[in-house]
PDB file of N, CA and C in Angstrom:
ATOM      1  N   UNK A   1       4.161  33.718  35.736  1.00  0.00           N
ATOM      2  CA  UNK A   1       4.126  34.230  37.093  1.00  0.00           C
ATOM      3  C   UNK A   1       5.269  35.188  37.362  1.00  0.00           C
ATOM      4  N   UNK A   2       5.413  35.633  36.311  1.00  0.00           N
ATOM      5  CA  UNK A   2       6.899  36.591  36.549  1.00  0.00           C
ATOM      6  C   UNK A   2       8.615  35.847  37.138  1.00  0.00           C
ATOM      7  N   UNK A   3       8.857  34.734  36.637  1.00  0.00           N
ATOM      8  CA  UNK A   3       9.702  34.280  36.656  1.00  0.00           C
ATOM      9  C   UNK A   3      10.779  34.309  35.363  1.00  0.00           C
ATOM     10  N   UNK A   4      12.324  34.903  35.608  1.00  0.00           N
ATOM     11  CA  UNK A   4      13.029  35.142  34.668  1.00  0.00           C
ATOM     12  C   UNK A   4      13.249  33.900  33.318  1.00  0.00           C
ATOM     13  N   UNK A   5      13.642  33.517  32.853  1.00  0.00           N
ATOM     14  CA  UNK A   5      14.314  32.936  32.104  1.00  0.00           C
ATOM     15  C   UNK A   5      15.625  32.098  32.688  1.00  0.00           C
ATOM     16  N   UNK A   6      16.502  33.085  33.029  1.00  0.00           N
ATOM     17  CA  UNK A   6      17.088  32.258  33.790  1.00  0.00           C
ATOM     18  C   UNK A   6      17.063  31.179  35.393  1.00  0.00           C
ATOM     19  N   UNK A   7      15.522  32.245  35.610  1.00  0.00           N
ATOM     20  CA  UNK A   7      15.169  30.948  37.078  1.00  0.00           C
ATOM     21  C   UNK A   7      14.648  30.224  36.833  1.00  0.00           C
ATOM     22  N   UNK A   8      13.725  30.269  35.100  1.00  0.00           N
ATOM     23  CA  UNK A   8      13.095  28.949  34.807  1.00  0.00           C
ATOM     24  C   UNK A   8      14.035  27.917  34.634  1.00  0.00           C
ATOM     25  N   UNK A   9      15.090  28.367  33.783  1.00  0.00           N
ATOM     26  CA  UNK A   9      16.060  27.251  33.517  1.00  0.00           C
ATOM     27  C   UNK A   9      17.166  26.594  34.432  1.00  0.00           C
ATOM     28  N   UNK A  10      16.835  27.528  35.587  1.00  0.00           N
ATOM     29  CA  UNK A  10      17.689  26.488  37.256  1.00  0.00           C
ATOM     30  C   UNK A  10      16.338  25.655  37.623  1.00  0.00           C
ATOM     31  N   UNK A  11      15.511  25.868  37.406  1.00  0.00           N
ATOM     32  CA  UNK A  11      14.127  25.523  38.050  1.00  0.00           C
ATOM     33  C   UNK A  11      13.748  23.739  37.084  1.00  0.00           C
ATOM     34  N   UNK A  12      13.357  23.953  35.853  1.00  0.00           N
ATOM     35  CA  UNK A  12      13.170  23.153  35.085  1.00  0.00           C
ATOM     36  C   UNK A  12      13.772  21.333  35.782  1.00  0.00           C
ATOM     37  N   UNK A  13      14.821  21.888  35.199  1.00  0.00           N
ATOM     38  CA  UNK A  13      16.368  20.753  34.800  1.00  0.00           C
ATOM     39  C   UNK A  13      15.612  20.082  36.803  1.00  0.00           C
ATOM     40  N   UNK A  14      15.548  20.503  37.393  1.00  0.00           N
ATOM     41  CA  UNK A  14      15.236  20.010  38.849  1.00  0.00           C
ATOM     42  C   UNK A  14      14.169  19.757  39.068  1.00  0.00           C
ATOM     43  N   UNK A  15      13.271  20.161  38.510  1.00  0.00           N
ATOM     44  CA  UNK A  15      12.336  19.651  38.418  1.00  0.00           C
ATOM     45  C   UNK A  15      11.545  18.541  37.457  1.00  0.00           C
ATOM     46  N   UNK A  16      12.473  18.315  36.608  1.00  0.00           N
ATOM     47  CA  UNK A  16      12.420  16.898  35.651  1.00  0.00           C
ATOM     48  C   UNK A  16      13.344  16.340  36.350  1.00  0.00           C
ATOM     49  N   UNK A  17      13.907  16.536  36.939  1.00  0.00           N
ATOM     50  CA  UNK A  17      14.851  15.035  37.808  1.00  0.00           C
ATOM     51  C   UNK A  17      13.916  14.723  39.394  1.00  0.00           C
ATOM     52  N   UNK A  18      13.120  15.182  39.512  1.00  0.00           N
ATOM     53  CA  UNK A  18      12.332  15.011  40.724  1.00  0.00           C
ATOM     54  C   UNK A  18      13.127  15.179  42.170  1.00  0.00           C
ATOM     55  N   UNK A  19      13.650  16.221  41.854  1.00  0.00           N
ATOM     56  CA  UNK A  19      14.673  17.295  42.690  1.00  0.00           C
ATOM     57  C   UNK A  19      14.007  18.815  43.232  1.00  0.00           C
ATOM     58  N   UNK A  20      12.968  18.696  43.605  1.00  0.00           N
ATOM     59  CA  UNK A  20      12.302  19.956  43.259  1.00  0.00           C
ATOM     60  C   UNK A  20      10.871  19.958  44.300  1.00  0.00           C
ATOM     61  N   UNK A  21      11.172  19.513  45.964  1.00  0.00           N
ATOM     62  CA  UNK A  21       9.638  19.328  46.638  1.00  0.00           C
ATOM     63  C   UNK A  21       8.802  20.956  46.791  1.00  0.00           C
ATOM     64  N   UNK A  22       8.330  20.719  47.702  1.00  0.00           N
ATOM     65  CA  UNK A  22       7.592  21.272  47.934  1.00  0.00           C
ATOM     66  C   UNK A  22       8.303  22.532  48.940  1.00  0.00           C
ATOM     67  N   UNK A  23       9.000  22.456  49.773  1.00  0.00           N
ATOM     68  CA  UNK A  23       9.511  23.451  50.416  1.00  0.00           C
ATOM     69  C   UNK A  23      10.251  24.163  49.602  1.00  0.00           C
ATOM     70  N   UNK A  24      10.831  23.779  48.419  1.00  0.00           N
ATOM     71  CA  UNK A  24      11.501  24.545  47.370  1.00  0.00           C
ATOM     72  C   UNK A  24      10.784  25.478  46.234  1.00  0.00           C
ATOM     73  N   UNK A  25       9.686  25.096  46.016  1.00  0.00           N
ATOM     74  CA  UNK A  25       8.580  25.776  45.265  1.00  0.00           C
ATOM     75  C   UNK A  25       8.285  26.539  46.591  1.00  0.00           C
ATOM     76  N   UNK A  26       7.737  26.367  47.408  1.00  0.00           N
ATOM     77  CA  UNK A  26       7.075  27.635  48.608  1.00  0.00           C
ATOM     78  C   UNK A  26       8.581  28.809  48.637  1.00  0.00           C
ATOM     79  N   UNK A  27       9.872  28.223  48.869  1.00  0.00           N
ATOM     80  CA  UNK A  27      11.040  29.161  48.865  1.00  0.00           C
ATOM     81  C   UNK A  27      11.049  30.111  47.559  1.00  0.00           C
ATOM     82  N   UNK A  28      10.918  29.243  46.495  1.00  0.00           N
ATOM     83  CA  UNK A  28      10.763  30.076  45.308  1.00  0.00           C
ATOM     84  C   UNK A  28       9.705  31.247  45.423  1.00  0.00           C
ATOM     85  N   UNK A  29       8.545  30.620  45.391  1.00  0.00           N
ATOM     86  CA  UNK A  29       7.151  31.615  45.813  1.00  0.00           C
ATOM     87  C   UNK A  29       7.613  32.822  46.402  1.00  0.00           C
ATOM     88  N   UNK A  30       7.754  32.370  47.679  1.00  0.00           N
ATOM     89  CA  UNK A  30       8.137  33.864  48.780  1.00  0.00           C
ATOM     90  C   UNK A  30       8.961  34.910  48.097  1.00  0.00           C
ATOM     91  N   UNK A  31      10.343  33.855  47.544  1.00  0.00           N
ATOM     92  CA  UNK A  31      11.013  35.268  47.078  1.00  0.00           C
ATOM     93  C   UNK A  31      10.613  35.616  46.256  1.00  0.00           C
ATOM     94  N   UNK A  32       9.765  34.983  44.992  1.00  0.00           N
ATOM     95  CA  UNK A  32       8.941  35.756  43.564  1.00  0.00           C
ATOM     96  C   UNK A  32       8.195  36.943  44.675  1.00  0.00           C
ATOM     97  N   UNK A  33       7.410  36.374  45.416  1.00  0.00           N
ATOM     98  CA  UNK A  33       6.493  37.628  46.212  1.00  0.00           C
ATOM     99  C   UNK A  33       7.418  38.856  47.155  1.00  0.00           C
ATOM    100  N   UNK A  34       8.420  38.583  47.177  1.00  0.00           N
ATOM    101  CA  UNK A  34       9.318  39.888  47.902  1.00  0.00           C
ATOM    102  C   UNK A  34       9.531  40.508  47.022  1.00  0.00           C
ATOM    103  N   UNK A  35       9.980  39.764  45.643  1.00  0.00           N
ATOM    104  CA  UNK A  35      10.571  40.872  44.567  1.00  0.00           C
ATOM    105  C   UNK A  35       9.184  41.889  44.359  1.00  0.00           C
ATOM    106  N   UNK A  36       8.446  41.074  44.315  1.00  0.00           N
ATOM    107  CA  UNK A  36       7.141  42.032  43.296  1.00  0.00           C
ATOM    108  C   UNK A  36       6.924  42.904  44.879  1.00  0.00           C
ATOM    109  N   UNK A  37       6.824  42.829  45.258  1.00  0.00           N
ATOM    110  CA  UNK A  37       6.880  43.436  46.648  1.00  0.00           C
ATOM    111  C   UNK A  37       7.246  44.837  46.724  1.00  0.00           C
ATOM    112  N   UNK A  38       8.478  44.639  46.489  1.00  0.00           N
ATOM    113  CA  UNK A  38       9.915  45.529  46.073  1.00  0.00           C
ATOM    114  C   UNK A  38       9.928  46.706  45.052  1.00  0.00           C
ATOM    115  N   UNK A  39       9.437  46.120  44.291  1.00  0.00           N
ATOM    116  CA  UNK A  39       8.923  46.805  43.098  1.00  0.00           C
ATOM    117  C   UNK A  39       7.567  47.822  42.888  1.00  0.00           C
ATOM    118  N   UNK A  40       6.805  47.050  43.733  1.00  0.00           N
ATOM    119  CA  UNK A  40       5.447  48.041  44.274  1.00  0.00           C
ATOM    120  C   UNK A  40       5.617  49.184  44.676  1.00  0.00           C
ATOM    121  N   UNK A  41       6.430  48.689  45.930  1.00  0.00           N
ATOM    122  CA  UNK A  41       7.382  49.862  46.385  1.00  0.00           C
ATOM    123  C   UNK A  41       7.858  51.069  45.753  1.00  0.00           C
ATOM    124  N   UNK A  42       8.872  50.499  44.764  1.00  0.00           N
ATOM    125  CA  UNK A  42       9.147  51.366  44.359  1.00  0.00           C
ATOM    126  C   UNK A  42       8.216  52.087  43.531  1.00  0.00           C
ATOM    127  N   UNK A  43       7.358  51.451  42.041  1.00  0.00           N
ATOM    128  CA  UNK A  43       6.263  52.233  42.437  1.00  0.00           C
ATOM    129  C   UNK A  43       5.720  53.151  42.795  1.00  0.00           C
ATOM    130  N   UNK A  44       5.406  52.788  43.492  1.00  0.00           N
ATOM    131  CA  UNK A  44       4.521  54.158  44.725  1.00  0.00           C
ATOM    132  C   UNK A  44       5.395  55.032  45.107  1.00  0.00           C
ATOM    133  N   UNK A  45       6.327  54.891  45.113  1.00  0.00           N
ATOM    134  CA  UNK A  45       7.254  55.902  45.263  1.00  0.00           C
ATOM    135  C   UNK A  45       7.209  56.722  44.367  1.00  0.00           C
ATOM    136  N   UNK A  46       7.487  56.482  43.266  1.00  0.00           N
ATOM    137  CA  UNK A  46       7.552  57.066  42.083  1.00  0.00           C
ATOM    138  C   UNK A  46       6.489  57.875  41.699  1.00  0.00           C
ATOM    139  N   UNK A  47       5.134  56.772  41.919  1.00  0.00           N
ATOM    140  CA  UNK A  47       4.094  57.737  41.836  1.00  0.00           C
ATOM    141  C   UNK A  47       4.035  59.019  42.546  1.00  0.00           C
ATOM    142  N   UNK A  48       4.386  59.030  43.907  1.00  0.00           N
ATOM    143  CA  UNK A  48       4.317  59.743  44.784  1.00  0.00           C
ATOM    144  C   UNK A  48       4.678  61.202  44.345  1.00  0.00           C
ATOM    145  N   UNK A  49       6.050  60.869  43.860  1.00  0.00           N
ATOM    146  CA  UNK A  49       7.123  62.062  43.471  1.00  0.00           C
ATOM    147  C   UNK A  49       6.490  62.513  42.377  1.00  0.00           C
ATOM    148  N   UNK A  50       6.072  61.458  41.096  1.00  0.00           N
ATOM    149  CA  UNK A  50       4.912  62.600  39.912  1.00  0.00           C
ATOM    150  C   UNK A  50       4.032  63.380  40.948  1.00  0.00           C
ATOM    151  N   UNK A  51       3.159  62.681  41.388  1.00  0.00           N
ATOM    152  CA  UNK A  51       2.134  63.880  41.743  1.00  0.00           C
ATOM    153  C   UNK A  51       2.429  65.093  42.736  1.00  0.00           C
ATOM    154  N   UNK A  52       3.950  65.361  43.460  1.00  0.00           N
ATOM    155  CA  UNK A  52       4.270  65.687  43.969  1.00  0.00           C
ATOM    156  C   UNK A  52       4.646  67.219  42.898  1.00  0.00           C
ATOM    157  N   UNK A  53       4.946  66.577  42.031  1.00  0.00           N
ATOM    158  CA  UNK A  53       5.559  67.107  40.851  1.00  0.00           C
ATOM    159  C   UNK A  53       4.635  68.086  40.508  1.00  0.00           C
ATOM    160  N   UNK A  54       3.060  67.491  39.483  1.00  0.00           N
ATOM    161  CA  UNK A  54       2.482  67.984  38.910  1.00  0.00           C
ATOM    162  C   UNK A  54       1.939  68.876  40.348  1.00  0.00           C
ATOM    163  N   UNK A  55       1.949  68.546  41.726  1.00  0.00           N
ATOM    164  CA  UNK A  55       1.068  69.751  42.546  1.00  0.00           C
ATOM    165  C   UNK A  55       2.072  70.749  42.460  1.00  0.00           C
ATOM    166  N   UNK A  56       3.257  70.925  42.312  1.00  0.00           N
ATOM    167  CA  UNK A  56       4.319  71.917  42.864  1.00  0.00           C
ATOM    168  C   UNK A  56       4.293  73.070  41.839  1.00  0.00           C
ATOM    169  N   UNK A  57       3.716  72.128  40.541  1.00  0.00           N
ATOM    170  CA  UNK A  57       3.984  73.497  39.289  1.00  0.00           C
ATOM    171  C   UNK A  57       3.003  74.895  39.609  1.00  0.00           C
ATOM    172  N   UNK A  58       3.828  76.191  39.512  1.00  0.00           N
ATOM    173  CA  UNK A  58       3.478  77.194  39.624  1.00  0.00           C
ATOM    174  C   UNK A  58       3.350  78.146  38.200  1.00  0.00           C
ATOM    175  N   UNK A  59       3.243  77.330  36.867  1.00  0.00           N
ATOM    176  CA  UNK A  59       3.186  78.198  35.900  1.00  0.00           C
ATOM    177  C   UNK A  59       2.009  77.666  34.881  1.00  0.00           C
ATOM    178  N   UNK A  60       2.032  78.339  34.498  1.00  0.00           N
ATOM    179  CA  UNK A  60       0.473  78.378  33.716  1.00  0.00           C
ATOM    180  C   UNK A  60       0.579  77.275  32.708  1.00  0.00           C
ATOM    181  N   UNK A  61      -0.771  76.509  32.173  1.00  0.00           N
ATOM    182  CA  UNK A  61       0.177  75.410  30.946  1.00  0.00           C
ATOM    183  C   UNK A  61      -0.241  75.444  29.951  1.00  0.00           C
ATOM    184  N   UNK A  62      -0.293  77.103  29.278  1.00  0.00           N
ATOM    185  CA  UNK A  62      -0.327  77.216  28.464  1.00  0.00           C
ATOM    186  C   UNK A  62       1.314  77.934  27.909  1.00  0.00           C
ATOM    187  N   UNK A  63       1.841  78.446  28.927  1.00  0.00           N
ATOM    188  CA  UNK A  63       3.290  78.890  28.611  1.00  0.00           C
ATOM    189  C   UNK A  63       4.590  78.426  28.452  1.00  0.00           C
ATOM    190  N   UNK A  64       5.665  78.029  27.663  1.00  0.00           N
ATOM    191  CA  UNK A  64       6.778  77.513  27.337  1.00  0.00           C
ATOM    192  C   UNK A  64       7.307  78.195  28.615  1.00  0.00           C
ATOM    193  N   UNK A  65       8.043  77.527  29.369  1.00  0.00           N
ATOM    194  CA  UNK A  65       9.027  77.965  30.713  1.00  0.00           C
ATOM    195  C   UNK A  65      10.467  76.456  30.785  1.00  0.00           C
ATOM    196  N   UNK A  66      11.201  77.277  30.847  1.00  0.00           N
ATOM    197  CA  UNK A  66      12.451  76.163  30.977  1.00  0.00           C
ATOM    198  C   UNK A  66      12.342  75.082  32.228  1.00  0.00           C
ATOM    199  N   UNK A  67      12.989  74.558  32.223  1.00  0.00           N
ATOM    200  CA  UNK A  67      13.139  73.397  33.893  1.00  0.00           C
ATOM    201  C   UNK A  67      13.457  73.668  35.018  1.00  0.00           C
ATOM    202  N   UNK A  68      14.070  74.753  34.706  1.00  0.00           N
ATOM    203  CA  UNK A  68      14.908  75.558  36.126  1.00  0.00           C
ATOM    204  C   UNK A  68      13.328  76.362  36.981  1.00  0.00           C
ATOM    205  N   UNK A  69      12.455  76.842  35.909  1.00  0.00           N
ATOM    206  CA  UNK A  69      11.387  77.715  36.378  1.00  0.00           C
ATOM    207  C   UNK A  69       9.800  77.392  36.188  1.00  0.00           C
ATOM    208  N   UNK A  70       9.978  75.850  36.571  1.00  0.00           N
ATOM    209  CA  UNK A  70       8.691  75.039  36.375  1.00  0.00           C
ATOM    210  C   UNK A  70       8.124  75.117  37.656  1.00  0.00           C
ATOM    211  N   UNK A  71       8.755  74.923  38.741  1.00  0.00           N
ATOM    212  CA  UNK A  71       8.558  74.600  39.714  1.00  0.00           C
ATOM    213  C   UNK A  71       8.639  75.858  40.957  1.00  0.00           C
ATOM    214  N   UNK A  72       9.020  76.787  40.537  1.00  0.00           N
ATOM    215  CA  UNK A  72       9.405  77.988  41.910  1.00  0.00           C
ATOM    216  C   UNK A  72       9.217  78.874  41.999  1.00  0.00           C
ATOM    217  N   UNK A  73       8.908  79.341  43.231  1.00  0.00           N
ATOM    218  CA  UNK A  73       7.615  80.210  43.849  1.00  0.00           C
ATOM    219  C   UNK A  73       8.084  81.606  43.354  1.00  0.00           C
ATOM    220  N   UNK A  74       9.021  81.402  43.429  1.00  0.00           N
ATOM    221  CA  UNK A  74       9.936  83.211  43.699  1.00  0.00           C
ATOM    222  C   UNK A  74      11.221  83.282  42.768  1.00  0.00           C
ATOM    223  N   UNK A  75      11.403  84.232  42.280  1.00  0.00           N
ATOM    224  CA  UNK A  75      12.148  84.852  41.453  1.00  0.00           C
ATOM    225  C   UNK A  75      13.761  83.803  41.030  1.00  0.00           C
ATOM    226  N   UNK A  76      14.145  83.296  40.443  1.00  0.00           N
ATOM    227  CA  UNK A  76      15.766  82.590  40.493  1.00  0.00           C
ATOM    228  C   UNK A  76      16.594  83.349  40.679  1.00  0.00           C
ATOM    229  N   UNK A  77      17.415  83.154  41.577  1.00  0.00           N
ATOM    230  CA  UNK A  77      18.698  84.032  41.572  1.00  0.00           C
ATOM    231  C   UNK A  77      19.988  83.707  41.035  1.00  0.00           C
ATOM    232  N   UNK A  78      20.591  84.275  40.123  1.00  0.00           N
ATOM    233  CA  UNK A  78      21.553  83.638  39.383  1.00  0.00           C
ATOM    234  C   UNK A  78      22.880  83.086  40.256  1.00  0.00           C
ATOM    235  N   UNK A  79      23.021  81.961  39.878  1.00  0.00           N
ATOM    236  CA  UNK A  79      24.331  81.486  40.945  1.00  0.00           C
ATOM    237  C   UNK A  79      25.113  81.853  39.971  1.00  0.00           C
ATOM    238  N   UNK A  80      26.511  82.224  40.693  1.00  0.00           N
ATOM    239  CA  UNK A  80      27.952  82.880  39.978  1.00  0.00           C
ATOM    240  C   UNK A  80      28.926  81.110  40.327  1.00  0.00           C
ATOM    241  N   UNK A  81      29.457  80.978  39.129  1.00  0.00           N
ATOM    242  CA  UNK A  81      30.162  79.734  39.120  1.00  0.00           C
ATOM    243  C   UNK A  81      31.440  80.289  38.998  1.00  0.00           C
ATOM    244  N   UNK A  82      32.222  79.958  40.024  1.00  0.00           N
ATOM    245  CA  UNK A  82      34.310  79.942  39.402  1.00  0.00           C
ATOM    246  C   UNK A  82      34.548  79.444  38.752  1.00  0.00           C
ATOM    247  N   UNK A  83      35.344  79.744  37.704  1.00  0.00           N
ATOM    248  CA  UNK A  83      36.328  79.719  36.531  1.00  0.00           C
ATOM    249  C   UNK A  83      37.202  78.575  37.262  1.00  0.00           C
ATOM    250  N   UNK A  84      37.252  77.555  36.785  1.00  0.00           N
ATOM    251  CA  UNK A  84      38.646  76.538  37.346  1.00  0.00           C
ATOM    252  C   UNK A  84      39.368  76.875  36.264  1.00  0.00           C
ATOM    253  N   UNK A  85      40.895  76.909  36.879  1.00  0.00           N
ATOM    254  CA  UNK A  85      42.438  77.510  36.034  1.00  0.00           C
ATOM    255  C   UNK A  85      42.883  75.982  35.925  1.00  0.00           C
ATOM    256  N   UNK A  86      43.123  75.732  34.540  1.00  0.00           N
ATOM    257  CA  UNK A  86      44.189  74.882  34.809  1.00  0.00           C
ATOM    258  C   UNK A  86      45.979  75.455  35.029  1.00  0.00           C
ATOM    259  N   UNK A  87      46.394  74.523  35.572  1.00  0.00           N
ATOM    260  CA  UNK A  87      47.861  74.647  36.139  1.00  0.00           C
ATOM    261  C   UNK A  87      48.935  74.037  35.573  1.00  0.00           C
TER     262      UNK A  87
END
């Protein structure tokens, strides 16, 4: 059920000592179901941003194009970077 290793083994040991009702399994539950929850989430998020991705490309796919020029509409303009001096 998607439980770690280490929550089986807090879980177990309490539950062979008959330490372990029923409101504690439902507590467990909930939070197993927030995590996966959580994770969906993120997820879809993720998905989101691929397909966000693959709609944005503006270059053909049959052509080699770097990373900088996968994605943009209009021409790059070269940014000028300063020289840091050391002192």
């Amino acid at each position: 059920m998607g439980f770690s290793l280490a929550q089986i083994g807090e879980i177990l040991p309490r539950l062979a000592a008959g330490q372990f009702g029923r409101a504690e399994i439902e507590k467990q539950l909930h939070a197993k179901l927030a995590e996966i929850e959580a994770q969906i989430l993120k997820l879809q998020e993720l998905k989101q941003a691929l397909m966000d991705t693959f709609a944005s490309l503006q270059c053909a796919p049959d052509i080699a194009v770097s990373a900088a020029h996968a994605t943009v509409n209009e021409p790059v303009k070269p940014v000028r970077i300063k020289k840091l001096h050391a002192r």
